[in-house]
Protein backbone atom coordinates (compact mmCIF):
# COMPACT_ATOMS: atom_id res chain seq x y z
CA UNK A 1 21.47 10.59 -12.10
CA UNK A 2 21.68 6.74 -10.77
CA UNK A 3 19.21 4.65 -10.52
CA UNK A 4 17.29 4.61 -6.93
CA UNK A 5 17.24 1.23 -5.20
CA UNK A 6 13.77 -0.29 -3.84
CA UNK A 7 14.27 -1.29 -0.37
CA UNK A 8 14.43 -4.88 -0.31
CA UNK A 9 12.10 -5.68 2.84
CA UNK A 10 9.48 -3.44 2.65
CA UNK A 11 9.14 -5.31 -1.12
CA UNK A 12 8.20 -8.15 0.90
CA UNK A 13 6.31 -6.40 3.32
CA UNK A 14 3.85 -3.64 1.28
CA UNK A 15 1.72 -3.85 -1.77
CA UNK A 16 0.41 -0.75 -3.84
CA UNK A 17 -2.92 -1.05 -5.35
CA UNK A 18 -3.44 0.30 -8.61
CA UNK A 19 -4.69 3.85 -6.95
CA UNK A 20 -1.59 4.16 -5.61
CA UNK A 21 -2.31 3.14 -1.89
CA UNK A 22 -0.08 1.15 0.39
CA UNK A 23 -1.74 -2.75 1.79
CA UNK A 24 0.16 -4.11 4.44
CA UNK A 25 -0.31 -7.39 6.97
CA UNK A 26 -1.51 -6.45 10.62
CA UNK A 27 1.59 -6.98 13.28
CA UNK A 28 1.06 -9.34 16.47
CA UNK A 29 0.01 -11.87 14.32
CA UNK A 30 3.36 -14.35 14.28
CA UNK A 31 3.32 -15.71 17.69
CA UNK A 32 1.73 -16.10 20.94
CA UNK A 33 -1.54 -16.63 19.51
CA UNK A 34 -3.09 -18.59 22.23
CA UNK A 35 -2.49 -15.20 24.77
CA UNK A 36 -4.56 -13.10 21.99
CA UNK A 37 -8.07 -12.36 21.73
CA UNK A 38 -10.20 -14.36 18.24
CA UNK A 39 -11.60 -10.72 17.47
CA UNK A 40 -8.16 -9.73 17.12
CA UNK A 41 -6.98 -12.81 15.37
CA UNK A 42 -10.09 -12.61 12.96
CA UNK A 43 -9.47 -8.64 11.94
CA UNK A 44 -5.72 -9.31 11.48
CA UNK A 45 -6.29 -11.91 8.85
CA UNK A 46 -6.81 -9.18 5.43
CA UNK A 47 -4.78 -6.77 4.29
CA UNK A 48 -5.43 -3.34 5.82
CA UNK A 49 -4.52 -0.03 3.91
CA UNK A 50 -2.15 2.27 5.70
CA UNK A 51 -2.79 5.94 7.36
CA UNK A 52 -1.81 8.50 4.63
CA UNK A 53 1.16 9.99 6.52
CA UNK A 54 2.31 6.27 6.78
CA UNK A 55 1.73 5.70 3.10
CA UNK A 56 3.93 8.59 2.12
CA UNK A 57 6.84 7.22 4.24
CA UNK A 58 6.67 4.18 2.46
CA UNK A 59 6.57 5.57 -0.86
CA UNK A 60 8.88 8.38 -0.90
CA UNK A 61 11.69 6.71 1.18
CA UNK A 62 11.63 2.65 0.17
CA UNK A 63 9.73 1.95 -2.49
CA UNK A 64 10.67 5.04 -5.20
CA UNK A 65 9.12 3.28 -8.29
CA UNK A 66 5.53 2.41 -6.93
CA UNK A 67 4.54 6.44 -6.59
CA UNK A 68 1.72 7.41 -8.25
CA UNK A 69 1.46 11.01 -9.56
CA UNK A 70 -1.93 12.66 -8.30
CA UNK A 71 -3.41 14.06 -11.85
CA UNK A 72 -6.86 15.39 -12.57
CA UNK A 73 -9.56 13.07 -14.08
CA UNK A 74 -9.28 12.29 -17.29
CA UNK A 75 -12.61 13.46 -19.43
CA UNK A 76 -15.16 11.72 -20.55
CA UNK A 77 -15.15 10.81 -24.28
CA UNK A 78 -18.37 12.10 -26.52
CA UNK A 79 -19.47 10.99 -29.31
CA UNK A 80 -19.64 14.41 -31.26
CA UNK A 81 -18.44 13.20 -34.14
CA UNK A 82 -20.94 10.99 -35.68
């Protein structure tokens, strides 16, 4: 089977933490500022994390290499040995 291809803008546009969830910028933020409230302006400055129905788009359709495969958690080592 080929190789998948990773969408080329949504590379530049998404992030995937470590856990496996999707960061992306706020939108409305690249012009017209003046005509746009500073609480608005102020909570579109960090990264937010996407819905989970959004997140799945993302990482099914464009970025194939990024998904993260929900296992159990791993155990907790004892020291039974000693």
């Amino acid at each position: 089977m080929p190789k998948m291809k990773t969408h080329s803008s949504v590379k530049k546009r998404f992030k995937v933490t470590k856990t496996g969830r999707v960061k992306a910028k706020a939108a409305f933020m690249r012009h017209m500022q003046m005509n746009k409230p500073k609480s608005m302006k102020r909570k579109a400055r960090a990264l937010g994390v996407l819905s989970e129905p959004d997140q799945r788009i993302v990482l099914r359709n464009f970025l194939p290499y990024n998904r993260k495969r929900k296992t159990a958690a791993p155990a907790a080592k004892t020291e039974g040995g000693k």
